[in-house]
Protein backbone atom coordinates (compact mmCIF):
# COMPACT_ATOMS: atom_id res chain seq x y z
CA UNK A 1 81.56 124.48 46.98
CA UNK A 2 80.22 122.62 50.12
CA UNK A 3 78.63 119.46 48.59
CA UNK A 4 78.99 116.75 51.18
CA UNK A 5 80.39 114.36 48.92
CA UNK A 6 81.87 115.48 45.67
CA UNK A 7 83.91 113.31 43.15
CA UNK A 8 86.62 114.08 41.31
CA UNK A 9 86.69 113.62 37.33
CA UNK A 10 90.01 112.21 37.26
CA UNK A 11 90.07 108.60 38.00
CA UNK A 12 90.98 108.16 41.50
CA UNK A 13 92.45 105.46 44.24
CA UNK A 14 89.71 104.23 46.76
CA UNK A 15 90.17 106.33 50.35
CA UNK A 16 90.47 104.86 53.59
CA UNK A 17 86.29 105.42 53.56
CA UNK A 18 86.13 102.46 51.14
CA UNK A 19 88.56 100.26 52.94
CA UNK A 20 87.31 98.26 56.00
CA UNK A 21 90.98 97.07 56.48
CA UNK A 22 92.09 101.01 57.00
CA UNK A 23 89.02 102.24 58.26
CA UNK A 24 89.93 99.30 61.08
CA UNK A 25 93.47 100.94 61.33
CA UNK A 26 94.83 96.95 60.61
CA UNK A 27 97.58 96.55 58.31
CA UNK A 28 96.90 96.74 54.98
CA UNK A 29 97.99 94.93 51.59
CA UNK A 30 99.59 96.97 49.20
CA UNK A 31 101.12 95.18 46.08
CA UNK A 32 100.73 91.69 48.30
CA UNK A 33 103.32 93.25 50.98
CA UNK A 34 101.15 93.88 54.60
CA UNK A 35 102.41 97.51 55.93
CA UNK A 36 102.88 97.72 59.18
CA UNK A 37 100.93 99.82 61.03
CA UNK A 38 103.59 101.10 62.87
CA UNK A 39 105.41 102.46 59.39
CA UNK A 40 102.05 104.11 58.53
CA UNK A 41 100.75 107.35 58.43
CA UNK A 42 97.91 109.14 59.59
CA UNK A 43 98.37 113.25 58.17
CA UNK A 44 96.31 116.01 57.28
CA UNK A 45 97.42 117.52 54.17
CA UNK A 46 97.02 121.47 53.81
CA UNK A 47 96.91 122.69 50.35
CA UNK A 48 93.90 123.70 47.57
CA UNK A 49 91.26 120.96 47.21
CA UNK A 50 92.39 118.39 44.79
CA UNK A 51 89.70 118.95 42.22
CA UNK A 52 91.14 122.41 42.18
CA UNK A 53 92.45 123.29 39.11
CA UNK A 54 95.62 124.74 40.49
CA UNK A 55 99.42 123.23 40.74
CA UNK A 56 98.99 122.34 44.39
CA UNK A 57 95.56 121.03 43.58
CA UNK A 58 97.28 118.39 41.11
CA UNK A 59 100.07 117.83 43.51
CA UNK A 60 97.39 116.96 46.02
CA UNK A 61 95.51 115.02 43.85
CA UNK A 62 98.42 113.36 42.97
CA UNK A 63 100.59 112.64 46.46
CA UNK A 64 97.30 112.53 48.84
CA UNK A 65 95.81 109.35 46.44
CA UNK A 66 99.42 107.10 46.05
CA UNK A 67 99.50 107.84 50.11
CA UNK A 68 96.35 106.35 50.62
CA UNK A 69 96.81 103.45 47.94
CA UNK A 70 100.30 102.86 49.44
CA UNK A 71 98.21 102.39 53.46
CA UNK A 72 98.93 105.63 54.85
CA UNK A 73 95.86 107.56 55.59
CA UNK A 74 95.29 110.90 54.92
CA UNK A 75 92.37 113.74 55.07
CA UNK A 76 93.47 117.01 52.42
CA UNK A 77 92.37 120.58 54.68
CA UNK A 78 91.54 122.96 51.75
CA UNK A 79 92.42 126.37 51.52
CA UNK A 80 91.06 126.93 48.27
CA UNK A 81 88.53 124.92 46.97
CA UNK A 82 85.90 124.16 49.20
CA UNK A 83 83.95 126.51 52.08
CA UNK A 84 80.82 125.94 54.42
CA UNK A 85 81.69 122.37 55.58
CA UNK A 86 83.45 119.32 54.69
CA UNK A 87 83.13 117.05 52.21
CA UNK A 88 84.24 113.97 50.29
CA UNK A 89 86.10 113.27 47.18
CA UNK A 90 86.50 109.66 45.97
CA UNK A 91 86.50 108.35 49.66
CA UNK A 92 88.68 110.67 50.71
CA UNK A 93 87.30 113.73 53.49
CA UNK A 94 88.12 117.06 52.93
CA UNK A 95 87.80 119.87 55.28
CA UNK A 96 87.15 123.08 54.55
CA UNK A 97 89.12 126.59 54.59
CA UNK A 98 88.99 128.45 57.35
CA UNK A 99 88.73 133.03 57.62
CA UNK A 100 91.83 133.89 57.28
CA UNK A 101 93.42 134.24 54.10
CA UNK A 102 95.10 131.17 53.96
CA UNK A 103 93.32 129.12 56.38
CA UNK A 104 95.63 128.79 58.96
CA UNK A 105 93.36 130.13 61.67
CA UNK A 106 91.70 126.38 61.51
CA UNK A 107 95.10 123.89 60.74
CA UNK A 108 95.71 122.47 64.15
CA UNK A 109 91.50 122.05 64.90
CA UNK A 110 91.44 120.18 61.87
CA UNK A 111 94.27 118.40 62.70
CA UNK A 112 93.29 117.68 65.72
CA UNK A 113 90.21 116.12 64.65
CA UNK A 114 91.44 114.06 62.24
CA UNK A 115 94.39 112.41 64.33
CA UNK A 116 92.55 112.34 67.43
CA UNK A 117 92.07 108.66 67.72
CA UNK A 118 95.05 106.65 66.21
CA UNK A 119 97.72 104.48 66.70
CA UNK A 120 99.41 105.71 63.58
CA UNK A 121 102.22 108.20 62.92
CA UNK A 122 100.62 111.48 63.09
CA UNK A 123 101.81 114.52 61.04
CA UNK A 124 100.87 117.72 59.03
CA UNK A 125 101.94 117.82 55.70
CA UNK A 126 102.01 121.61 54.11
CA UNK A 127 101.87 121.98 50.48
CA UNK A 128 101.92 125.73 49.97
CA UNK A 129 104.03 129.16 50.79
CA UNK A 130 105.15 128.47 54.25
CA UNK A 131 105.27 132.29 54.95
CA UNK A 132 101.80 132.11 55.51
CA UNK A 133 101.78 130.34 58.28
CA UNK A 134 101.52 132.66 60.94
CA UNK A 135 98.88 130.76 63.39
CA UNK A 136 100.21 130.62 67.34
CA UNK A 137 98.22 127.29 67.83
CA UNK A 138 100.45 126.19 64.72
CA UNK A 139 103.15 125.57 67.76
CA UNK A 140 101.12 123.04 68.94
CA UNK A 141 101.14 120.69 66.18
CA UNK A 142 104.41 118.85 67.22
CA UNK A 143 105.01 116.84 63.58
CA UNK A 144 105.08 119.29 60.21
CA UNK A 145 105.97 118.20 57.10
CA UNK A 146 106.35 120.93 54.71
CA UNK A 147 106.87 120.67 50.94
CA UNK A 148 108.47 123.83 50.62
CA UNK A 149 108.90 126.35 47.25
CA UNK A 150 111.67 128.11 47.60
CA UNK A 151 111.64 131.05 44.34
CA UNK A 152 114.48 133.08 45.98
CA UNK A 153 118.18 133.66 46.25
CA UNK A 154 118.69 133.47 49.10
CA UNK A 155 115.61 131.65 50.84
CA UNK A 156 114.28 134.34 52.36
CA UNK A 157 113.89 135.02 55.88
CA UNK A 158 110.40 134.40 56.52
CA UNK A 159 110.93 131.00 54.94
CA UNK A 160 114.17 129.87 56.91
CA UNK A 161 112.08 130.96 60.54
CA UNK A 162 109.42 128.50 59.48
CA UNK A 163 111.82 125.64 58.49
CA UNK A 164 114.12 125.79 61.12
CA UNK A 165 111.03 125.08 63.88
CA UNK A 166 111.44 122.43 66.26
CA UNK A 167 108.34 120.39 65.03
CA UNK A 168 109.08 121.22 61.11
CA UNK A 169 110.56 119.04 58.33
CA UNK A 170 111.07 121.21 55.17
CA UNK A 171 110.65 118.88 52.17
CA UNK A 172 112.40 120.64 49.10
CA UNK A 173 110.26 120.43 45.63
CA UNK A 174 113.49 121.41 43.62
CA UNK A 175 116.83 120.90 43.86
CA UNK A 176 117.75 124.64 43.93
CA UNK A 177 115.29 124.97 47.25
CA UNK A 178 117.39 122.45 48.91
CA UNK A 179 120.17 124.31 48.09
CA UNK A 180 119.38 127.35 49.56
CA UNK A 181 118.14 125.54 52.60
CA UNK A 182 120.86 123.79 53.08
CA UNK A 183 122.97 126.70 52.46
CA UNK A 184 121.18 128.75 55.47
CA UNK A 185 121.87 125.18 57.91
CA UNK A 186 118.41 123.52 57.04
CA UNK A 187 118.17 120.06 56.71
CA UNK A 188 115.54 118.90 53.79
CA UNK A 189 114.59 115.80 52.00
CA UNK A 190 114.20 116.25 48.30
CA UNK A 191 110.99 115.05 46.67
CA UNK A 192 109.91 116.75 42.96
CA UNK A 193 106.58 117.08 41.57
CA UNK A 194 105.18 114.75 39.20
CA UNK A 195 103.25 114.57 36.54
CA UNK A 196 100.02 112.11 35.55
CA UNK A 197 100.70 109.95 32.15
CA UNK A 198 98.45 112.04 30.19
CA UNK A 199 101.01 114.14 29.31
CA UNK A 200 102.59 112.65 26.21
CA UNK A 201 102.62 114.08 22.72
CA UNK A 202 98.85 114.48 21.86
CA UNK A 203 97.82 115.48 18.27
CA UNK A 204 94.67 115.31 19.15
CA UNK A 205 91.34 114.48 21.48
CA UNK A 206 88.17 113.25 21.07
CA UNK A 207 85.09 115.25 21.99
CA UNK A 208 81.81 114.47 23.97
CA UNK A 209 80.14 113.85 20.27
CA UNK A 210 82.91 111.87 18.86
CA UNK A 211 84.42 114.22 16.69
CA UNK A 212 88.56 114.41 16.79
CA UNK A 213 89.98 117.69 17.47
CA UNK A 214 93.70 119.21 17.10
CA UNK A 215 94.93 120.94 19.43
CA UNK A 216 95.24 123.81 17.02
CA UNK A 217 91.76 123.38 16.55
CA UNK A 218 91.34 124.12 20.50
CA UNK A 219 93.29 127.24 20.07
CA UNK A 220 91.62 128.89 17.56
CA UNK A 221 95.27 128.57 15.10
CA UNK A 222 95.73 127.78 11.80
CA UNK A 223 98.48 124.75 11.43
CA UNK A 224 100.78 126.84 9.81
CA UNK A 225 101.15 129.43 12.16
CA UNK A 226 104.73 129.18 14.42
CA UNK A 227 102.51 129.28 17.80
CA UNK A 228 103.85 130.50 21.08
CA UNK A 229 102.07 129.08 23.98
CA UNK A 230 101.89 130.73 27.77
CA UNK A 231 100.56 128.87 30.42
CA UNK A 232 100.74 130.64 33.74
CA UNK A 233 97.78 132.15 36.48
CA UNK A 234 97.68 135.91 36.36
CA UNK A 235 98.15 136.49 40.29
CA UNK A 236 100.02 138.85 41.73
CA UNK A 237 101.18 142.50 40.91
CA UNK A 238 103.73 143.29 43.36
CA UNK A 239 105.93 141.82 42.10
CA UNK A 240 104.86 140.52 39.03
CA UNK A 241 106.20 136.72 39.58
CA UNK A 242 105.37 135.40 36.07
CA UNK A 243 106.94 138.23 33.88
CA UNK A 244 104.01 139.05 31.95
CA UNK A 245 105.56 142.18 30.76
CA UNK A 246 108.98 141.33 29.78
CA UNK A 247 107.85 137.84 27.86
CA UNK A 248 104.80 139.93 26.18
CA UNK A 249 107.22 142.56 25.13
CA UNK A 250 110.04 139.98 23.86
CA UNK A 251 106.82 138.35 21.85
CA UNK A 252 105.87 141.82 20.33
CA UNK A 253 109.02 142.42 19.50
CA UNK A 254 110.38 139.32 17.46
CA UNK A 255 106.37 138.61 16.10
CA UNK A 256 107.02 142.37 14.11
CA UNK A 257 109.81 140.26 12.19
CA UNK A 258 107.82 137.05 11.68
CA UNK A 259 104.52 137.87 10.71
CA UNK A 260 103.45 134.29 11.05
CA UNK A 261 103.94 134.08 14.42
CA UNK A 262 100.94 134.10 16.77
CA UNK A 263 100.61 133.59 21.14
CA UNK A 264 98.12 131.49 22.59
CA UNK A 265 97.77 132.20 25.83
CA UNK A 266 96.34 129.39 28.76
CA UNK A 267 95.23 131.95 31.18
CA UNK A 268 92.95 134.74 32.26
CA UNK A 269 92.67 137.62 30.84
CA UNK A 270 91.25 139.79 33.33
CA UNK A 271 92.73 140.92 36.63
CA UNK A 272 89.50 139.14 38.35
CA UNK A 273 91.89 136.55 40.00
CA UNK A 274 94.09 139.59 41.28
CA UNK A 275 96.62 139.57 38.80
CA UNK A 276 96.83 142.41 35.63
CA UNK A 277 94.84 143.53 33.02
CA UNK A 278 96.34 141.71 30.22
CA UNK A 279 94.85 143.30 27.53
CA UNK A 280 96.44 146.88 28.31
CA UNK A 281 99.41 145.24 28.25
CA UNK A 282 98.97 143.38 25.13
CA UNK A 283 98.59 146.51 23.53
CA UNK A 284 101.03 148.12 25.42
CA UNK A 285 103.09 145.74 24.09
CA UNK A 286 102.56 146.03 20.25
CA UNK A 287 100.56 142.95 19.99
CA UNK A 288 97.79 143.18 17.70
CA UNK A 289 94.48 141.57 18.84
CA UNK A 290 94.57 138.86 16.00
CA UNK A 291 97.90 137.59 16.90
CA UNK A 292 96.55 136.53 20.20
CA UNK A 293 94.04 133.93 21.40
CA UNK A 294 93.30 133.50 25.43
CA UNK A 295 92.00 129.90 26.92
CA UNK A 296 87.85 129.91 26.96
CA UNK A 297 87.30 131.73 30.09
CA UNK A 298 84.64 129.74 31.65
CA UNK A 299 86.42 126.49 30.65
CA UNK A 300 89.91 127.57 31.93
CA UNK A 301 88.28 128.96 35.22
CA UNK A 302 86.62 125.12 35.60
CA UNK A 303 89.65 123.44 34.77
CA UNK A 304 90.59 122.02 31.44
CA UNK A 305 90.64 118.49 31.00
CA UNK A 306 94.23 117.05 31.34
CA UNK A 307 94.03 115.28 27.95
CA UNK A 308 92.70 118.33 26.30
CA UNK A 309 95.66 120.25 28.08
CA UNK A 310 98.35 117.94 26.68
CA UNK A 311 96.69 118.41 22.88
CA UNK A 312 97.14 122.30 23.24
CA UNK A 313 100.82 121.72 24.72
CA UNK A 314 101.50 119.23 21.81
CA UNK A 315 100.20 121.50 19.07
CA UNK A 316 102.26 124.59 20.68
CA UNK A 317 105.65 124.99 19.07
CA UNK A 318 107.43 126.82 21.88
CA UNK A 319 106.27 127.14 25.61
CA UNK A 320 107.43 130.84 26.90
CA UNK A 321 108.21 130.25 30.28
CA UNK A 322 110.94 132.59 31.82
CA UNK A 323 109.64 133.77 35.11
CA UNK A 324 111.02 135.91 38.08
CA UNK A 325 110.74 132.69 40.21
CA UNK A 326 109.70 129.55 40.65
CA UNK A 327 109.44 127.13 43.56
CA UNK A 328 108.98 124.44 40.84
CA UNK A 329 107.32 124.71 37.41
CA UNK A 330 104.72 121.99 36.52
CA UNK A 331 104.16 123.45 32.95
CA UNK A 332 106.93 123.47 32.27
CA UNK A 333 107.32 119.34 32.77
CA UNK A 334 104.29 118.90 31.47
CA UNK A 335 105.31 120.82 28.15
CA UNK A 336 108.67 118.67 27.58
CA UNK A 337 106.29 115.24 28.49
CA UNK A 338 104.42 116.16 25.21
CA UNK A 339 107.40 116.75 23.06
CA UNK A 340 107.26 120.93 23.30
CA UNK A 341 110.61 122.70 23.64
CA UNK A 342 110.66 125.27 26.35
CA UNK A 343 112.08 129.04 27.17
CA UNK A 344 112.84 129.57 31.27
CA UNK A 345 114.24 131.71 33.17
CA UNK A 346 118.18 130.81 34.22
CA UNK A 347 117.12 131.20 37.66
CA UNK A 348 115.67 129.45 40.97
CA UNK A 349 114.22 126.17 39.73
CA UNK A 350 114.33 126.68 36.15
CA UNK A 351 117.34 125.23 34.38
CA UNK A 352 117.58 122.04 36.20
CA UNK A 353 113.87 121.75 34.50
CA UNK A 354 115.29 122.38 31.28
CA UNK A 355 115.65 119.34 28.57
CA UNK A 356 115.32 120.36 25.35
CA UNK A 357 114.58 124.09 25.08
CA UNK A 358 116.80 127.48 26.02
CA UNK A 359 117.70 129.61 29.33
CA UNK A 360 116.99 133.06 28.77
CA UNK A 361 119.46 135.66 31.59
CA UNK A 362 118.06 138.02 33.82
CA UNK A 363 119.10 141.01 36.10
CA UNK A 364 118.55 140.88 39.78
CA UNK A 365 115.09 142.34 41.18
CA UNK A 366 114.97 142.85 44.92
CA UNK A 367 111.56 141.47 46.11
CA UNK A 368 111.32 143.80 49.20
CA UNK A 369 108.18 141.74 50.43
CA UNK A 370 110.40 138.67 51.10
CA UNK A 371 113.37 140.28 51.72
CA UNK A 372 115.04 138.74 49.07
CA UNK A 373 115.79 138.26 45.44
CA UNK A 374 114.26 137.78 42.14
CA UNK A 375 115.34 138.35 38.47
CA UNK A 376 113.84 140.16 35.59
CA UNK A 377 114.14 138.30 32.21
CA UNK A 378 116.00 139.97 30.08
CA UNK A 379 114.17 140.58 26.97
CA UNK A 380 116.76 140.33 24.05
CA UNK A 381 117.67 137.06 25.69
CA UNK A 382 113.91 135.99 25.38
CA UNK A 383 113.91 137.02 21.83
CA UNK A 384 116.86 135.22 20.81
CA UNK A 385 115.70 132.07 22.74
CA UNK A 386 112.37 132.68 20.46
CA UNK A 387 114.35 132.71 17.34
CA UNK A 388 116.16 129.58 18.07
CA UNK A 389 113.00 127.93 18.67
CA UNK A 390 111.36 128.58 15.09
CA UNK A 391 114.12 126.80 13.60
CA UNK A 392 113.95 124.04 15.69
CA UNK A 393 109.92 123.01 15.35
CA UNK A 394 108.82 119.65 15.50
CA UNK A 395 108.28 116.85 18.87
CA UNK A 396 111.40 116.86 20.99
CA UNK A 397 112.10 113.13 21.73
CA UNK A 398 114.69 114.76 24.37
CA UNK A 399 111.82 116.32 25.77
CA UNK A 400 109.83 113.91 26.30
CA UNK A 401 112.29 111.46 28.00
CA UNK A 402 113.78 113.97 29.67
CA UNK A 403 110.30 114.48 31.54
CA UNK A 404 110.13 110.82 32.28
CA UNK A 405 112.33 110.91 35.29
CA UNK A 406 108.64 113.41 36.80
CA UNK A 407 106.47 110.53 36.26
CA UNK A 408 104.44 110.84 39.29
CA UNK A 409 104.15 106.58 40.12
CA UNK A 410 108.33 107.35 39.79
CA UNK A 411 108.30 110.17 41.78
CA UNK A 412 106.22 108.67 44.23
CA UNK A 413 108.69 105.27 44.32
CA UNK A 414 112.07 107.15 43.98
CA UNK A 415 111.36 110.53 46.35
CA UNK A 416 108.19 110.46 48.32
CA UNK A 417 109.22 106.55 49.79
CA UNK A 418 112.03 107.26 51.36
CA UNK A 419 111.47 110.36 52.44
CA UNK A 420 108.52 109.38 54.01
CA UNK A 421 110.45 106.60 56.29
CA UNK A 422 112.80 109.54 57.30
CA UNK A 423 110.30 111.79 58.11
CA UNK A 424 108.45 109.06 59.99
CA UNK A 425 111.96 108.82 62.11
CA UNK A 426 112.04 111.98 62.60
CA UNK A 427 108.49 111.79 64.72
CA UNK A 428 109.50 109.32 66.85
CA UNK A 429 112.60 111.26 67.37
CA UNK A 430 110.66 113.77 68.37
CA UNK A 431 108.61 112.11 70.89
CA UNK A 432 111.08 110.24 72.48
């Protein structure tokens, strides 16, 4: 993708392109209040493009526009999403990636581009696996702010080098990550992800012709079927981070004994994305092909609509969840917001997710990549968590206000505010 100025579908804040005031680098109003333009911002976000249908794309979709409405001004450098040359989504540039694999061969040129000429606060912001970042010119950038995942017990080596640079402020996405940073002498600032309104119970959507659907009607399931949803990309083989096997195997297992039970699975179904083939293991598994139904390829690989994602969370009666890992967990939010219960792993990030729904256990797994460790979910635990959850069916009202507190406009007011005024210390700090 190299258009020169794509839009977004979602509905999206005005940039700093279609705001004289910024564009001028004068203060601007937000909510009648001028900002300063010594409290403001001017940062170049690296993560996937925000039209990407990714979780970092819909954490930079989300964070990059409430910066910009809130008079900070920011540019998003794309790893993922966009190649050739830059371009522009809803008034807001985007650079492209660069050769290497993660694009940190062209960070600080970008950077240095887009902060070359301003009075503002200037600053990196990293949304992605810090481990990555390997660059030498990455030394010269002397203000990094990066929202860190931490999947690991303990934050693994690779990951504590990176946060305890000089010109790097790790922002934890989970509780447990500051944990384990602050158990290794890292200092962090704590700031969740969010989620967009649209994710409330949703029984159903309305098409392009008018027509209502279910979203048991967008699965391909009957409504009496006890439906077990998965929502999770298939990347990575070594290791395995989203337990494909052991949560396929649990589902094989109990769906023997409850012939009514069926999977629907939000992903792809092919290794094409470098993950596994899924339907060996389906098979492998015991899972007959008409107990299974995968997302529409070519609509899951353009990104379903978040409104049509919330119906097929809604009509789900059980997300399966547990994973080796996780830094944070979107679906899992996203899930509870439309009144499904949830199974995750009682590891990493996981159970301070967890508001109406079951912990499955898990045995260490040494990740000898980072240097660190994993778990494997155990699959009787996954199984019994799968029992409890067909005699509990129906929307979770503790669900959905548990998932309340990751609104993103209350995410973006309680966490990214204030840690934005620290972090904006912490610069002048540093050049003093």
């Amino acid at each position: 993708m190299n258009e020169s100025n794509h839009q977004g579908r979602a509905d999206g804040f005005a940039g700093t392109d279609g705001d004289p005031a910024l564009a001028a680098g004068r203060g601007a109003r937000v909510g009648g209040v001028r900002v300063r333009p010594a409290d403001r911002i001017r940062a170049l976000w690296y993560s996937n493009a925000p039209w990407a249908g990714t979780g970092y794309g819909q954490q930079t979709q989300q964070a990059v526009q409430r910066l910009i409405k809130d008079g900070h001004e920011v540019a998003v450098h794309s790893n993922y999403g966009l190649h050739g040359a830059s371009s522009n989504w809803n008034g807001i540039k985007i650079y492209p990636a660069g050769l290497s694999n993660y694009s940190d061969d062209i960070i600080a040129a970008h950077w240095q581009e887009w902060t070359q000429s301003t009075d503002l606060v200037k600053l990196l912001i990293t949304l992605f696996d810090v481990w990555v970042l390997k660059a030498p010119n990455l030394e010269k950038i002397p203000n990094i702010a990066s929202w860190v995942p931490v999947d690991h017990a303990p934050c693994p080596p690779d990951v504590v080098n990176w946060c305890k640079k000089p010109n790097v402020m790790p922002i934890a996405m989970s509780q447990f990550g500051h944990k384990m940073l602050e158990n290794v002498g890292v200092r962090s600032v704590y700031v969740p992800h969010g989620i967009e309104p649209v994710f409330k119970p949703t029984p159903h959507i309305v098409d392009t012709s008018g027509k209502k659907m279910t979203g048991r009607q967008l699965m391909g399931w009957e409504d009496d079927r006890f439906v077990v949803m998965m929502t999770a990309a298939n990347k990575g083989v070594h290791p395995p981070r989203k337990a494909f096997a052991e949560n396929l195997m649990a589902f094989g297992m109990f769906a023997q004994k409850n012939p009514d039970a069926v999977l629907y699975m939000h992903t792809d179904e092919t290794p094409s994305m470098g993950g596994i083939n899924l339907t060996v293991l389906l098979r492998a598994c015991g899972i007959e092909p008409d107990r299974v139904k995968f997302a529409d390829p070519y609509t899951y690989r353009m990104g379903y609509p978040q409104n049509a994602l919330a119906s097929l969370y809604s009509a789900a009666d059980v997300l399966l969840a547990t994973s080796m890992g996780e830094g944070f967990g979107i679906p899992v939010i996203e899930a509870q917001a439309c009144g499904t219960r949830v199974i995750v792993s009682n590891f990493s990030a996981q159970p301070e997710l967890l508001g109406d729904g079951w912990l499955a256990e898990g045995q260490p797994f040494w990740d000898a990549a980072q240097l660190s460790w994993f778990i494997t979910p155990n699959v009787p635990s996954i199984i019994s968590a799968l029992n409890e959850a067909k005699n509990n069916r129906g929307v979770s009202q503790q669900a959905v206000a548990f998932a309340k507190q990751y609104d993103a406009d209350a995410v973006y007011e309680k966490y990214w505010k204030p840690a934005l005024k620290e972090i904006v210390e912490w610069c002048r700090l540093s050049q003093s």
